[in-house]
PDB file of N, CA and C in Angstrom:
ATOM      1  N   UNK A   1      74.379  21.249 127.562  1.00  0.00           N
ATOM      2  CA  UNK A   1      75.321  21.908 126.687  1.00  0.00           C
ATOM      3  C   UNK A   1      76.717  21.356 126.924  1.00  0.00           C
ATOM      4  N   UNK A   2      77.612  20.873 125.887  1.00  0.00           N
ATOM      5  CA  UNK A   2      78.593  20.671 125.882  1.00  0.00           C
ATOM      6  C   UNK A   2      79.603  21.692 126.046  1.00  0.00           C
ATOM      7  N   UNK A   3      80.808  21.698 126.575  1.00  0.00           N
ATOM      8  CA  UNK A   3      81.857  22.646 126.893  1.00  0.00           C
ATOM      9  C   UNK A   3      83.256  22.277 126.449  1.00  0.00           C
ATOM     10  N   UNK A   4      84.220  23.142 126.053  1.00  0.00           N
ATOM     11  CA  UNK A   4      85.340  23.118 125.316  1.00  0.00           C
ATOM     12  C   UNK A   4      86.220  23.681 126.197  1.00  0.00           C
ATOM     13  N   UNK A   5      87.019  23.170 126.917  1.00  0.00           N
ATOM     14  CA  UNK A   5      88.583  23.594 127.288  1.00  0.00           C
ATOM     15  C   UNK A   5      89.426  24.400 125.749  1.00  0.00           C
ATOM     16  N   UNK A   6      89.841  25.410 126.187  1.00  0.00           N
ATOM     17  CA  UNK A   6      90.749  26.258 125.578  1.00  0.00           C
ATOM     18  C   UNK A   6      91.839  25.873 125.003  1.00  0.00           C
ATOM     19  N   UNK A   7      92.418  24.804 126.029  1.00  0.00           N
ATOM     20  CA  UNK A   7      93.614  23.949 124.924  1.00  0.00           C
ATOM     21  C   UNK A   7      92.730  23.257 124.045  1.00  0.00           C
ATOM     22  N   UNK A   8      92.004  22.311 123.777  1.00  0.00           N
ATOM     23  CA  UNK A   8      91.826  21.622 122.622  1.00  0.00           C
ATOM     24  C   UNK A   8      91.321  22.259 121.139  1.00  0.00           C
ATOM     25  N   UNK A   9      90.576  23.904 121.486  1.00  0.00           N
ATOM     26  CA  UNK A   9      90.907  24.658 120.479  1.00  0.00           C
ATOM     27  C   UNK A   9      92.041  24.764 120.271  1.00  0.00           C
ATOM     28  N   UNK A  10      93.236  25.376 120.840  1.00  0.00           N
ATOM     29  CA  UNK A  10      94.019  26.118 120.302  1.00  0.00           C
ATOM     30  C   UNK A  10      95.102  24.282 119.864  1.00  0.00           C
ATOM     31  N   UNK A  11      94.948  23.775 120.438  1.00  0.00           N
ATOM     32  CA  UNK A  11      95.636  22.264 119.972  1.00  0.00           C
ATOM     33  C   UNK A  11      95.027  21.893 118.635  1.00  0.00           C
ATOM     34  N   UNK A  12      93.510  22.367 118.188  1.00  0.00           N
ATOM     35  CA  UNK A  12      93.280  21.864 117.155  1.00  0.00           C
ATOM     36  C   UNK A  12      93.786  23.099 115.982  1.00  0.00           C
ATOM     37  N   UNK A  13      94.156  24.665 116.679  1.00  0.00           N
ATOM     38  CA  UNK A  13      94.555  25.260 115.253  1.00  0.00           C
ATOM     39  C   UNK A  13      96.313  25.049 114.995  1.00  0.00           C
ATOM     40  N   UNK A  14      96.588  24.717 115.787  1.00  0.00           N
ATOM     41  CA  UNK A  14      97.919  23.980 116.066  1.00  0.00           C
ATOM     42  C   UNK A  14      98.311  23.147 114.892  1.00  0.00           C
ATOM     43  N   UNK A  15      97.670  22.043 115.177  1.00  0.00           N
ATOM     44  CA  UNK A  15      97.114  20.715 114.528  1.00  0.00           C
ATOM     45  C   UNK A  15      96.758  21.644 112.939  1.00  0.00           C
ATOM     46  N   UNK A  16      96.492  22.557 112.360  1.00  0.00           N
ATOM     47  CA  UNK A  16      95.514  23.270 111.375  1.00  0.00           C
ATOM     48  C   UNK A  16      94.383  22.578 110.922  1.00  0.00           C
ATOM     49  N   UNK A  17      93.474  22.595 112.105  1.00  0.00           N
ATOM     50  CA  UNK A  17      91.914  21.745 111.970  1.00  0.00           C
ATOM     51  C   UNK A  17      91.178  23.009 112.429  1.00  0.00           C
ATOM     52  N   UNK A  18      91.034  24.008 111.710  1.00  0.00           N
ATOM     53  CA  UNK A  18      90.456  25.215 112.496  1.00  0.00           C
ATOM     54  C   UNK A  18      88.969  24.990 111.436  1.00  0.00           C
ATOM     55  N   UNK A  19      88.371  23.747 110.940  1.00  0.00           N
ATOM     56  CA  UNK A  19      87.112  23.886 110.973  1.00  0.00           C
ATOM     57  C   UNK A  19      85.698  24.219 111.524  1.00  0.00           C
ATOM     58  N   UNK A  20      85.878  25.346 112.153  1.00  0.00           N
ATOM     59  CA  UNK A  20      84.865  25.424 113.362  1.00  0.00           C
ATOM     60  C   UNK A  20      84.642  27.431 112.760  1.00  0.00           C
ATOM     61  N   UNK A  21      83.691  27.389 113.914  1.00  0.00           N
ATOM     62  CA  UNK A  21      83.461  28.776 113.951  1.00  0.00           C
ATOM     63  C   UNK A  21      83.407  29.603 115.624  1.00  0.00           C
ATOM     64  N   UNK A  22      84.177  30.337 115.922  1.00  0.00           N
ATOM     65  CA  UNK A  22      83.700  30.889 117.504  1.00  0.00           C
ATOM     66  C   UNK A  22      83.057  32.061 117.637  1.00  0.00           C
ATOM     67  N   UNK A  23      81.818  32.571 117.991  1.00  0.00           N
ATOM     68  CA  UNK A  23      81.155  33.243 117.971  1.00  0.00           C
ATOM     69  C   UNK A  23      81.284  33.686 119.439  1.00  0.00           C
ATOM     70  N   UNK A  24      81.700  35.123 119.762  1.00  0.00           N
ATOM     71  CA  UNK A  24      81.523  35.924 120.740  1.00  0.00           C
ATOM     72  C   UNK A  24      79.976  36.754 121.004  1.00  0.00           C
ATOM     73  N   UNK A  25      79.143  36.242 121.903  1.00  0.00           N
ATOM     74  CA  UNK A  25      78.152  36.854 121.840  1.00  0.00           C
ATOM     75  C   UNK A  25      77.595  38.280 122.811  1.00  0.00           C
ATOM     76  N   UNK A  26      79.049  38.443 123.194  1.00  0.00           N
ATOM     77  CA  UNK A  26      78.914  40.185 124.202  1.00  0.00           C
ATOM     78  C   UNK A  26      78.922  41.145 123.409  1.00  0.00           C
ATOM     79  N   UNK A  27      78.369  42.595 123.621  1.00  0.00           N
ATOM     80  CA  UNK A  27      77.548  43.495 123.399  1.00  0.00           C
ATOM     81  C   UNK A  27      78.730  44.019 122.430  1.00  0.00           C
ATOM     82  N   UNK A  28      78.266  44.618 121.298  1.00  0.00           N
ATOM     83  CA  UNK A  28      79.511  45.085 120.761  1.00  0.00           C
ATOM     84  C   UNK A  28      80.607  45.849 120.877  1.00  0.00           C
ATOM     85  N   UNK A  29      80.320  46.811 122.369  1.00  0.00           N
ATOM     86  CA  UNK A  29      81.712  47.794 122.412  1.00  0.00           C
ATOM     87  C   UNK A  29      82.255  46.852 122.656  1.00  0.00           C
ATOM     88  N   UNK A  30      82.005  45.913 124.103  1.00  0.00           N
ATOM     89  CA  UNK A  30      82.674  44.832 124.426  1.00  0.00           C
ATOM     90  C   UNK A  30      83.319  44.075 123.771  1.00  0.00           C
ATOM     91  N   UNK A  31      83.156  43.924 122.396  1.00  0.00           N
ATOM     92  CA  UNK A  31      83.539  42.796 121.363  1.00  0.00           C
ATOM     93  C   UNK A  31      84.904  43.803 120.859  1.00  0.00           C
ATOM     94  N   UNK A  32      84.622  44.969 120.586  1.00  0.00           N
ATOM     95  CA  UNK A  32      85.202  45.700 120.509  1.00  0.00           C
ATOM     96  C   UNK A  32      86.613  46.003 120.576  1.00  0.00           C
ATOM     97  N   UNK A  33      86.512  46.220 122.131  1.00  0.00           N
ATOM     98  CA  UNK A  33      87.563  46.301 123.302  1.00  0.00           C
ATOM     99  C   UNK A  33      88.861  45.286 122.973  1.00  0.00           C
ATOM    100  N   UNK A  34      88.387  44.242 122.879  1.00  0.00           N
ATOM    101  CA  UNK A  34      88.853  42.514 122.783  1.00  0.00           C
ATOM    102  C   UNK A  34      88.213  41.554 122.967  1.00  0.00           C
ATOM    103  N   UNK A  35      89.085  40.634 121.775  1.00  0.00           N
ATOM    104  CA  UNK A  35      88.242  39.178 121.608  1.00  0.00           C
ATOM    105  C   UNK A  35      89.053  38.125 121.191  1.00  0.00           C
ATOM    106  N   UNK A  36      88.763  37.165 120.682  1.00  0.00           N
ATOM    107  CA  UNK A  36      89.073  35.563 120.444  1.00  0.00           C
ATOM    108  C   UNK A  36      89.301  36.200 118.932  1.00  0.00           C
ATOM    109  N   UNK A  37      90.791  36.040 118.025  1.00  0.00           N
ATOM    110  CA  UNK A  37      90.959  36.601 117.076  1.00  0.00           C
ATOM    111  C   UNK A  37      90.217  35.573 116.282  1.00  0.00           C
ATOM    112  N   UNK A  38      89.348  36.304 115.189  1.00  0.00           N
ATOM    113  CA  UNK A  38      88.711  35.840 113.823  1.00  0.00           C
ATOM    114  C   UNK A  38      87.484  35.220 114.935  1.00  0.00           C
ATOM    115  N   UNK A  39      86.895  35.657 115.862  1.00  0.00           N
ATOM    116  CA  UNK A  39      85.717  35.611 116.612  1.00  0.00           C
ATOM    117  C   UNK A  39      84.731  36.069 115.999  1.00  0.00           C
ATOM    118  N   UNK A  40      83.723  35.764 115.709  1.00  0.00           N
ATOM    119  CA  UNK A  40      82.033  36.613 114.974  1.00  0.00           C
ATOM    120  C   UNK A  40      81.165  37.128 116.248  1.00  0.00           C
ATOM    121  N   UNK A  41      81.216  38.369 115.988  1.00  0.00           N
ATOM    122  CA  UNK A  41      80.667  39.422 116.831  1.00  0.00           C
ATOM    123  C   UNK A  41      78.902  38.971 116.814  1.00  0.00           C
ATOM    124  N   UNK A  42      78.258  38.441 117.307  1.00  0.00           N
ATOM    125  CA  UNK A  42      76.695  38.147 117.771  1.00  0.00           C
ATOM    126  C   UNK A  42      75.907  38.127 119.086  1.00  0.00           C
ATOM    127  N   UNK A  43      75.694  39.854 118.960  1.00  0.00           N
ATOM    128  CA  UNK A  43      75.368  39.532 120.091  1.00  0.00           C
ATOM    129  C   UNK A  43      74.173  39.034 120.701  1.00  0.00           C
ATOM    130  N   UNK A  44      73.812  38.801 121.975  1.00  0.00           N
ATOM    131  CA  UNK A  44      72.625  37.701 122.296  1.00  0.00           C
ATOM    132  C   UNK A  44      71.362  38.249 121.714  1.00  0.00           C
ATOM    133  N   UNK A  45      71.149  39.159 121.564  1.00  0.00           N
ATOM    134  CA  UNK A  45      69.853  39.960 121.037  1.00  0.00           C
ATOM    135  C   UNK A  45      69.932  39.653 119.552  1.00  0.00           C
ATOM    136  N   UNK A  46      70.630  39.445 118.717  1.00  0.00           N
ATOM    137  CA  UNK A  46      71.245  39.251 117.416  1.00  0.00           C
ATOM    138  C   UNK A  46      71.451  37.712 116.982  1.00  0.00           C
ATOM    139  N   UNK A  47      71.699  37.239 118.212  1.00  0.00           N
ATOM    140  CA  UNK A  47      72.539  35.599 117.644  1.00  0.00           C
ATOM    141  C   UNK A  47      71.074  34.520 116.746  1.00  0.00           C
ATOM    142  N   UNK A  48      70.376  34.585 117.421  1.00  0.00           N
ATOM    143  CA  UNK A  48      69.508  33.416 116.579  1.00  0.00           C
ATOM    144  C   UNK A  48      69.432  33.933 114.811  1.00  0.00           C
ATOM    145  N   UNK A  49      68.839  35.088 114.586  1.00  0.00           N
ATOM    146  CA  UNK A  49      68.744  35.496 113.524  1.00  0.00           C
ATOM    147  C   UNK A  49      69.752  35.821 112.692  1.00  0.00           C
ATOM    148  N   UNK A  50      70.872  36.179 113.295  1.00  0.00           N
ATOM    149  CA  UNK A  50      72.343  36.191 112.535  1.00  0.00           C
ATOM    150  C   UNK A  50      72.775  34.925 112.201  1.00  0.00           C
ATOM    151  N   UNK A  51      73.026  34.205 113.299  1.00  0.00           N
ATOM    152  CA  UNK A  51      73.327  32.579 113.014  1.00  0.00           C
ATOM    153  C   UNK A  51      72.797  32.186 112.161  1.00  0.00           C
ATOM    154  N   UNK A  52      71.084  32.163 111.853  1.00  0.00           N
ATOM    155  CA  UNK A  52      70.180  31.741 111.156  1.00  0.00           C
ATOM    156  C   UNK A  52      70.657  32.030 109.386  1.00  0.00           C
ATOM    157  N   UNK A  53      70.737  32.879 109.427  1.00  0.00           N
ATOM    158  CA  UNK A  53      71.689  33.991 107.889  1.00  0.00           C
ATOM    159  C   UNK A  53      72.838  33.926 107.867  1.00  0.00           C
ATOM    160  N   UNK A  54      73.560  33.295 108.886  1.00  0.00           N
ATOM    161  CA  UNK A  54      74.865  33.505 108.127  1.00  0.00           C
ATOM    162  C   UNK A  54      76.120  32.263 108.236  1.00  0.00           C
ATOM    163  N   UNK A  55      75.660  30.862 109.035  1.00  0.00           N
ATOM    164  CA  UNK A  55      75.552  29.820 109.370  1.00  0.00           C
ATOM    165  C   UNK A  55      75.355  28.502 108.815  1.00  0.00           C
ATOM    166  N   UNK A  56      75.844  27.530 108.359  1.00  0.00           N
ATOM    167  CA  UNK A  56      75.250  26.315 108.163  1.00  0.00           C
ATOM    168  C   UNK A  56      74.998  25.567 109.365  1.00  0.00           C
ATOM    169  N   UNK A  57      74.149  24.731 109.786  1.00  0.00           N
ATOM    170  CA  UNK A  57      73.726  24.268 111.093  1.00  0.00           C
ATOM    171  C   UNK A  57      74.314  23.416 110.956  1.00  0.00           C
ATOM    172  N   UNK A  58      75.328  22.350 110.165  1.00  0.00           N
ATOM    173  CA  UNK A  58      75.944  21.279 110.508  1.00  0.00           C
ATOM    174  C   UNK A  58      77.860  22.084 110.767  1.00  0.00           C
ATOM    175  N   UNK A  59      77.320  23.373 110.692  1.00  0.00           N
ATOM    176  CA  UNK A  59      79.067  24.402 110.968  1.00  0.00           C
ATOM    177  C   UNK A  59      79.517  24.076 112.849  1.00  0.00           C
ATOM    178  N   UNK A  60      80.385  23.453 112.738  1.00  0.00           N
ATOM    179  CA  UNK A  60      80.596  23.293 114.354  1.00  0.00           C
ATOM    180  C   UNK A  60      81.138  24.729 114.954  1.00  0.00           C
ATOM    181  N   UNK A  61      80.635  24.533 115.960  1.00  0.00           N
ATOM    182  CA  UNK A  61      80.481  26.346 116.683  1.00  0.00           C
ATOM    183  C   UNK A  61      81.112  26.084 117.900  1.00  0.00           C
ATOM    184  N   UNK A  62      81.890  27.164 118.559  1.00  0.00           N
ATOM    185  CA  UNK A  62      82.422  27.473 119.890  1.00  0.00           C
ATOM    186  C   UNK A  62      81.944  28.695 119.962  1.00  0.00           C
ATOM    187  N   UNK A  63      81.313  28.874 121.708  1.00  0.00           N
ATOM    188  CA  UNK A  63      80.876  30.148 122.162  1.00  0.00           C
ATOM    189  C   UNK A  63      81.572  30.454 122.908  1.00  0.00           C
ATOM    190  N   UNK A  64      81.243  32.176 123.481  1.00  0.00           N
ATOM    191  CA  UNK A  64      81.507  32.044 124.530  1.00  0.00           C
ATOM    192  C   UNK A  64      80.577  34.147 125.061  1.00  0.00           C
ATOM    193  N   UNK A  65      80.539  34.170 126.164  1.00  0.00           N
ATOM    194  CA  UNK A  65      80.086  35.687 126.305  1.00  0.00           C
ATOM    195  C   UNK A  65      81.003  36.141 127.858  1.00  0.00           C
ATOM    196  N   UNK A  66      79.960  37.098 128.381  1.00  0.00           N
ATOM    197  CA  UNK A  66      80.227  37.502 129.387  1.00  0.00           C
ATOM    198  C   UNK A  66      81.023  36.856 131.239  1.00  0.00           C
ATOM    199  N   UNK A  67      80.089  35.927 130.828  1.00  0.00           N
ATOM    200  CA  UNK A  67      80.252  34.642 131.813  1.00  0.00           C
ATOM    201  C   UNK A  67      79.906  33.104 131.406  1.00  0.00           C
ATOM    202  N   UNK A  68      80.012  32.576 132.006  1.00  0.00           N
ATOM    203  CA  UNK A  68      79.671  30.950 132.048  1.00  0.00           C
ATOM    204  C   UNK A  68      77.833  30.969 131.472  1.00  0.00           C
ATOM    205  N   UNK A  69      77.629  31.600 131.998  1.00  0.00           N
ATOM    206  CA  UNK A  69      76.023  30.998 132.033  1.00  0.00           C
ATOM    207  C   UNK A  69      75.508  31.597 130.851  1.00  0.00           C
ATOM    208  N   UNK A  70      76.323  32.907 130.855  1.00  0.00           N
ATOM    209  CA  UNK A  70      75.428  33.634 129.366  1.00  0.00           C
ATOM    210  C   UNK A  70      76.080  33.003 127.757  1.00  0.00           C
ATOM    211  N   UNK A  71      77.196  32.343 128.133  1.00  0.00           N
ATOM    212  CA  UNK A  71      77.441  31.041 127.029  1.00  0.00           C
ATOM    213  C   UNK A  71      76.205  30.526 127.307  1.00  0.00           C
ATOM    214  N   UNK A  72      76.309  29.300 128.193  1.00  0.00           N
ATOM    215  CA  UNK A  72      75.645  28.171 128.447  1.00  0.00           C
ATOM    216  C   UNK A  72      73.847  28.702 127.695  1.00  0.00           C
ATOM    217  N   UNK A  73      73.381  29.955 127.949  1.00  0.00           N
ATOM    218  CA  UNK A  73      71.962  30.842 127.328  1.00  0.00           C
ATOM    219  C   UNK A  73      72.483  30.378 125.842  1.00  0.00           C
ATOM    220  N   UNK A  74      73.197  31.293 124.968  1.00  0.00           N
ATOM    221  CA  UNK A  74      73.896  31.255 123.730  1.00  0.00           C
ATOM    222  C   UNK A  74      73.773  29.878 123.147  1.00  0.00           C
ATOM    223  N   UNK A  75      74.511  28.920 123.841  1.00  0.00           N
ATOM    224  CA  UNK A  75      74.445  27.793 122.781  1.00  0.00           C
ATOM    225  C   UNK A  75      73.535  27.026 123.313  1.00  0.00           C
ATOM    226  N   UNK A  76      72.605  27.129 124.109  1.00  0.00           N
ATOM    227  CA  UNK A  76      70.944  26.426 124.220  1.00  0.00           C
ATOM    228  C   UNK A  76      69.921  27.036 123.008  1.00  0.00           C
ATOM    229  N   UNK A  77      70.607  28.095 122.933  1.00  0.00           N
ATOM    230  CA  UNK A  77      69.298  29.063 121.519  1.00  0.00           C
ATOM    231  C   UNK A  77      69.809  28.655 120.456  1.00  0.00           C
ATOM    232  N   UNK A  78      71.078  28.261 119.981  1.00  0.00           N
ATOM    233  CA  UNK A  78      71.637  27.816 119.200  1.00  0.00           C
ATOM    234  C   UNK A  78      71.195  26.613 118.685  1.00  0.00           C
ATOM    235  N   UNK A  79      71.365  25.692 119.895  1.00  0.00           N
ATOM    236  CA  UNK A  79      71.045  24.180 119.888  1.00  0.00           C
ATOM    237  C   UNK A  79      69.219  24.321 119.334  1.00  0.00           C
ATOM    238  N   UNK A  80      68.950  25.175 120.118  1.00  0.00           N
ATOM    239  CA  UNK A  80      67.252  25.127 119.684  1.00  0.00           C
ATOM    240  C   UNK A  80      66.945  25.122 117.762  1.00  0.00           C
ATOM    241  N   UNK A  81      67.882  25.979 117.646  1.00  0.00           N
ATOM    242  CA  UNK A  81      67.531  26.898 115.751  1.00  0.00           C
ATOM    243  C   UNK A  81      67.780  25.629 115.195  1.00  0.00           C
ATOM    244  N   UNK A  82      68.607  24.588 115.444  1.00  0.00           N
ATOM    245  CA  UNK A  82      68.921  23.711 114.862  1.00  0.00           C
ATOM    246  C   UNK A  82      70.284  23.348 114.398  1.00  0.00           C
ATOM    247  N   UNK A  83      71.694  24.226 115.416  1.00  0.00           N
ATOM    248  CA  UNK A  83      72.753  23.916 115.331  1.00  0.00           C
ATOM    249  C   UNK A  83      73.175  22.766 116.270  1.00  0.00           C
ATOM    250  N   UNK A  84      73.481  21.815 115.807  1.00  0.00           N
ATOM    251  CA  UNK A  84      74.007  20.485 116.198  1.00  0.00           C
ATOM    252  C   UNK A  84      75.368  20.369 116.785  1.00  0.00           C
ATOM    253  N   UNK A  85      76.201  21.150 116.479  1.00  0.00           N
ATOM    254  CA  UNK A  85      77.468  21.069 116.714  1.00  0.00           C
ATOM    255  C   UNK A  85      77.850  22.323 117.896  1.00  0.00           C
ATOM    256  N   UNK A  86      77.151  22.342 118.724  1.00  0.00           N
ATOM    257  CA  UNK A  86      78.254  23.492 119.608  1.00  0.00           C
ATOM    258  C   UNK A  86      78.354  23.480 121.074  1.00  0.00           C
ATOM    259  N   UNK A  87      79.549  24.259 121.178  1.00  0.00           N
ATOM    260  CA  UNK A  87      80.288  23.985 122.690  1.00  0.00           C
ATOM    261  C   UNK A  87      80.562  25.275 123.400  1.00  0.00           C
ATOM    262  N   UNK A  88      80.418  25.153 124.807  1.00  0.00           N
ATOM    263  CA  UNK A  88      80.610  26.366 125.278  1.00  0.00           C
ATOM    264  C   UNK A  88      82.326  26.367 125.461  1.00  0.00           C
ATOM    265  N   UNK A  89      83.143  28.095 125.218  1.00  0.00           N
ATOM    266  CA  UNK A  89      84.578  27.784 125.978  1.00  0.00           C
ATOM    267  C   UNK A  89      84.492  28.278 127.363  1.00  0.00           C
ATOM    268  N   UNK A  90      84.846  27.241 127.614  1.00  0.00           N
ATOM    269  CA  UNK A  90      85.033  27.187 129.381  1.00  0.00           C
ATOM    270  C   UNK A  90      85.771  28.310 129.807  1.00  0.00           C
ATOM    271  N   UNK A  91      85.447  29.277 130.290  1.00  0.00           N
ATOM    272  CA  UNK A  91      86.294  30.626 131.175  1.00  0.00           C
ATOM    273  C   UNK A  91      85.983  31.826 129.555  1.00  0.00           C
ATOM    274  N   UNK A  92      85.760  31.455 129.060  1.00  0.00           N
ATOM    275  CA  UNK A  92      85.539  32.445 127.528  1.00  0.00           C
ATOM    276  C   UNK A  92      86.990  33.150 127.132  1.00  0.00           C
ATOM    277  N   UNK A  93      87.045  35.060 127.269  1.00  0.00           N
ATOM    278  CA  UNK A  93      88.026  35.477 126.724  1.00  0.00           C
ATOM    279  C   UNK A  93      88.894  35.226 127.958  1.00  0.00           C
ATOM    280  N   UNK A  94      88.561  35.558 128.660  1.00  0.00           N
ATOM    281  CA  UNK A  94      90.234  35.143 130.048  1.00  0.00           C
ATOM    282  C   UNK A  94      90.672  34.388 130.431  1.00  0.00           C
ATOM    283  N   UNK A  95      89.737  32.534 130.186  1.00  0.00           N
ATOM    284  CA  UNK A  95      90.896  31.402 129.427  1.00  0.00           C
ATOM    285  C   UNK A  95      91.428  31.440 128.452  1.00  0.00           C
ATOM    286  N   UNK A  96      90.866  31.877 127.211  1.00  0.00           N
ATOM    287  CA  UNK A  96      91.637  32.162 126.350  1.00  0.00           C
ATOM    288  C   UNK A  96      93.155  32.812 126.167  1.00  0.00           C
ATOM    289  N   UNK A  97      93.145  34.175 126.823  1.00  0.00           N
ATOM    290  CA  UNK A  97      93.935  35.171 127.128  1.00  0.00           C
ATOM    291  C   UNK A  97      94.928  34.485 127.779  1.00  0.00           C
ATOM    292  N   UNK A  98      94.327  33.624 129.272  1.00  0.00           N
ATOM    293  CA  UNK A  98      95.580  33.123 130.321  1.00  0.00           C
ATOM    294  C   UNK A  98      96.067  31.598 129.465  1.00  0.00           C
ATOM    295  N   UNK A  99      95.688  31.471 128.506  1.00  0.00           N
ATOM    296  CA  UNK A  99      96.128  30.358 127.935  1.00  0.00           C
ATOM    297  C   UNK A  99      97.302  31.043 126.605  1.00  0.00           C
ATOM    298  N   UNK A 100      97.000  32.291 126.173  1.00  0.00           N
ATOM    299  CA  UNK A 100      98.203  32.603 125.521  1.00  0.00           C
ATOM    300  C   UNK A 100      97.746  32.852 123.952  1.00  0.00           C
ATOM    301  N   UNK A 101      96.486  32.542 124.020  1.00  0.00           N
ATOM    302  CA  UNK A 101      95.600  32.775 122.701  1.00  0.00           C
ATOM    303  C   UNK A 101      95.405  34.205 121.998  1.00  0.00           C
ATOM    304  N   UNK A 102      95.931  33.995 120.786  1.00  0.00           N
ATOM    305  CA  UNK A 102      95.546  35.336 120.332  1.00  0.00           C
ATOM    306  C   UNK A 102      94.419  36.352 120.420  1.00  0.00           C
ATOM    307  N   UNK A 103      94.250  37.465 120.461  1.00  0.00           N
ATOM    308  CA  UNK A 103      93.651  38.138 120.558  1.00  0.00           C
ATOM    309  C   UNK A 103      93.433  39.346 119.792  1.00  0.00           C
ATOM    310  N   UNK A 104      92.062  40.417 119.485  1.00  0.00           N
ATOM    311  CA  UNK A 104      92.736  41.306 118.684  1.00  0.00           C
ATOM    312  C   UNK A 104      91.329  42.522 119.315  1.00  0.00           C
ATOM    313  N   UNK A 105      91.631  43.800 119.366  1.00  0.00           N
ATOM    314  CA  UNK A 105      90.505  44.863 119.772  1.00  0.00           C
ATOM    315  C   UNK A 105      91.808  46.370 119.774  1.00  0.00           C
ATOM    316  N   UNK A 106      90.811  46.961 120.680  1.00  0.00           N
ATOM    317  CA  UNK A 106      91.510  48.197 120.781  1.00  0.00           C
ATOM    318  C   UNK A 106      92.312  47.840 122.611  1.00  0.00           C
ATOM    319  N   UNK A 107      92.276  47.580 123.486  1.00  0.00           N
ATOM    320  CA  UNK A 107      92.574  46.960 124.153  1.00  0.00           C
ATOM    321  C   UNK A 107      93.170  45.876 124.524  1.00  0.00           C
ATOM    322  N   UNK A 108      93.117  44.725 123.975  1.00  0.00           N
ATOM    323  CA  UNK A 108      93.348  43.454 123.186  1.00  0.00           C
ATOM    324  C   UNK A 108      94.801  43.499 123.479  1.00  0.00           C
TER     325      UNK A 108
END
């Protein structure tokens, strides 16, 4: 699985190349709480079949969940369905956050 540093997202919406999609795949209060603004709520129990419906498989994707590894789960099931394009974000919402990235929840 490939992985995405947090600056080169936010360098590419910078840039306005925000062709991509980032899919948060933690449980929904969690998503809830706070997230990666304009993030798609899927969670792991949900993601293949949501992705599947609501997805083009050549749509380049950034993940991210709970931890490192439950990305790294996420975009292996991903990669399996037949999405070609995706990357885990390295540290998920709290690189994001310590990088200065918007955010939006009830917490958030």
């Amino acid at each position: 699985m490939a992985n995405v540093d947090v600056s080169e997202i936010m360098s590419r919406l910078r840039w306005g190349q925000p062709a991509f999609t980032i899919i948060d795949v933690r449980d929904r209060c969690t998503f809830n709480q706070g997230h990666i603004m304009g993030a798609l709520p899927m969670s792991m129990e949900d993601l293949v079949n949501h992705a599947k419906a609501s997805l083009q498989t050549q749509r380049e994707i950034f993940v991210y969940g709970e931890s490192d590894e439950q990305t790294a789960d996420a975009a292996r099931k991903l990669q399996a369905i037949g999405f070609g394009k995706v990357a885990g974000i390295t540290g998920g919402l709290a690189a994001w956050k310590n990088f200065g990235g918007a955010v939006e929840g009830s917490v958030a």
